[in-house]
Protein backbone atom coordinates (compact mmCIF):
# COMPACT_ATOMS: atom_id res chain seq x y z
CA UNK A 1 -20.32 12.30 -13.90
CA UNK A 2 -18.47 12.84 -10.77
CA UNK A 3 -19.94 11.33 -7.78
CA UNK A 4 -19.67 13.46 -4.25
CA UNK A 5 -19.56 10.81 -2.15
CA UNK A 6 -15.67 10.10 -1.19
CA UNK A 7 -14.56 6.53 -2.16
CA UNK A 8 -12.17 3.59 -1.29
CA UNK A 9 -8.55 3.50 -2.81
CA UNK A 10 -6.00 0.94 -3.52
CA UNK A 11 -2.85 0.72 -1.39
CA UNK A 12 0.82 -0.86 -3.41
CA UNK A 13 3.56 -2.20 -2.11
CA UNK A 14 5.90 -2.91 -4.46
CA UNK A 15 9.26 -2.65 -6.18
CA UNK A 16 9.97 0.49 -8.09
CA UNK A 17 8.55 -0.40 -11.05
CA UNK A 18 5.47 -2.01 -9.55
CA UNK A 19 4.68 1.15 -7.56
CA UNK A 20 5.18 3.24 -10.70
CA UNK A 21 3.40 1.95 -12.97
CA UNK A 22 0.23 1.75 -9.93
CA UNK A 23 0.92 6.14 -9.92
CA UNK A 24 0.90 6.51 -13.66
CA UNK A 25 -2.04 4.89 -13.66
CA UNK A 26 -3.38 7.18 -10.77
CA UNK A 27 -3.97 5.42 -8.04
CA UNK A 28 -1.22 7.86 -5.91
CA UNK A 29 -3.27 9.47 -3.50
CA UNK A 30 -2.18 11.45 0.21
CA UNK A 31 -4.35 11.06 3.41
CA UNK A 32 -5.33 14.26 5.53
CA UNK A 33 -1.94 13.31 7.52
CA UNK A 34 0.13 13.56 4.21
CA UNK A 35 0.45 9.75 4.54
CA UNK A 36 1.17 8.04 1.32
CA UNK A 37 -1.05 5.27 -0.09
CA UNK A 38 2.02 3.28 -1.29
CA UNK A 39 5.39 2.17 -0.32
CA UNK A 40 8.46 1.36 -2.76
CA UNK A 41 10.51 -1.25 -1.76
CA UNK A 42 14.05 -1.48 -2.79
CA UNK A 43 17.22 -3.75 -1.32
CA UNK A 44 17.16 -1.10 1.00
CA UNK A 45 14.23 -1.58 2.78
CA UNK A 46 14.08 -3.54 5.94
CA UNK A 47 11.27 -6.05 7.03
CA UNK A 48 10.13 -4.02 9.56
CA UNK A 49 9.14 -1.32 7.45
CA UNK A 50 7.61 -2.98 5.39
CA UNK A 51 5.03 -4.61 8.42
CA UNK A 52 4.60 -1.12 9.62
CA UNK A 53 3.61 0.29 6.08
CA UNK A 54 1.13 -2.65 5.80
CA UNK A 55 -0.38 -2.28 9.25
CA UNK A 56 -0.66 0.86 8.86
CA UNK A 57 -2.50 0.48 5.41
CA UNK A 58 -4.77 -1.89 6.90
CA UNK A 59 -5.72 0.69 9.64
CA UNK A 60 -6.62 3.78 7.51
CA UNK A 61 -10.45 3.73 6.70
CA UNK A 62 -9.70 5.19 3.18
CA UNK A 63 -8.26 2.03 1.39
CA UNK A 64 -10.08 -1.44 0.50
CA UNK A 65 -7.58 -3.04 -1.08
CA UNK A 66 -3.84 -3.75 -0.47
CA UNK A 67 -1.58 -5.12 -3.75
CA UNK A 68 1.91 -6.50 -2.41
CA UNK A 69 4.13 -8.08 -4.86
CA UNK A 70 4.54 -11.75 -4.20
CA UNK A 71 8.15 -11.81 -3.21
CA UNK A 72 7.33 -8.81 -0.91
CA UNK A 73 4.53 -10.66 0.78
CA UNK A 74 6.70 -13.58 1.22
CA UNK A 75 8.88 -11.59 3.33
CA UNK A 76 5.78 -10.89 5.68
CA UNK A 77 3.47 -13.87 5.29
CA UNK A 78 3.75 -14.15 9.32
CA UNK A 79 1.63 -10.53 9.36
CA UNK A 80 -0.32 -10.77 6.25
CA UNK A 81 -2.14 -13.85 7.40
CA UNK A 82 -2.87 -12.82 11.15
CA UNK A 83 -4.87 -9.44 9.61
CA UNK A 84 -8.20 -9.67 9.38
């Protein structure tokens, strides 16, 4: 049974396979904006990019929850733990 009211999703950020798996499962979703709920990180990806994607997760009222990899966290421990 289907429920009308619109829920909260998940938000990944994550290495390639991380993230994958997350959208097989179907957690992918796109805001109103066309704003992804997830953000691969590869060798390519700078630091700053990465704070940005998770600010900007924590901002959007559509998503509760926020799954970083550990060694991806590590990278922005200085952001993660000044959010609230």
């Amino acid at each position: 049974m289907a429920s009308a009211a619109k829920g909260k999703i998940l938000a990944v950020i994550g290495d390639e396979d991380t993230v994958v798996g997350f959208l097989l499962g179907g957690v992918g979703e796109l805001n109103k904006a066309r704003k992804p709920n997830y953000l691969i990180v590869d060798k390519g990806t700078g630091v700053q990019e990465i704070e940005e994607a998770f600010k900007g997760f924590c901002s959007r009222d559509d998503i509760a929850i926020i799954l970083i990899n550990q060694h991806i966290a590590e990278m922005i421990r200085y952001a993660v733990g000044f959010t609230s």
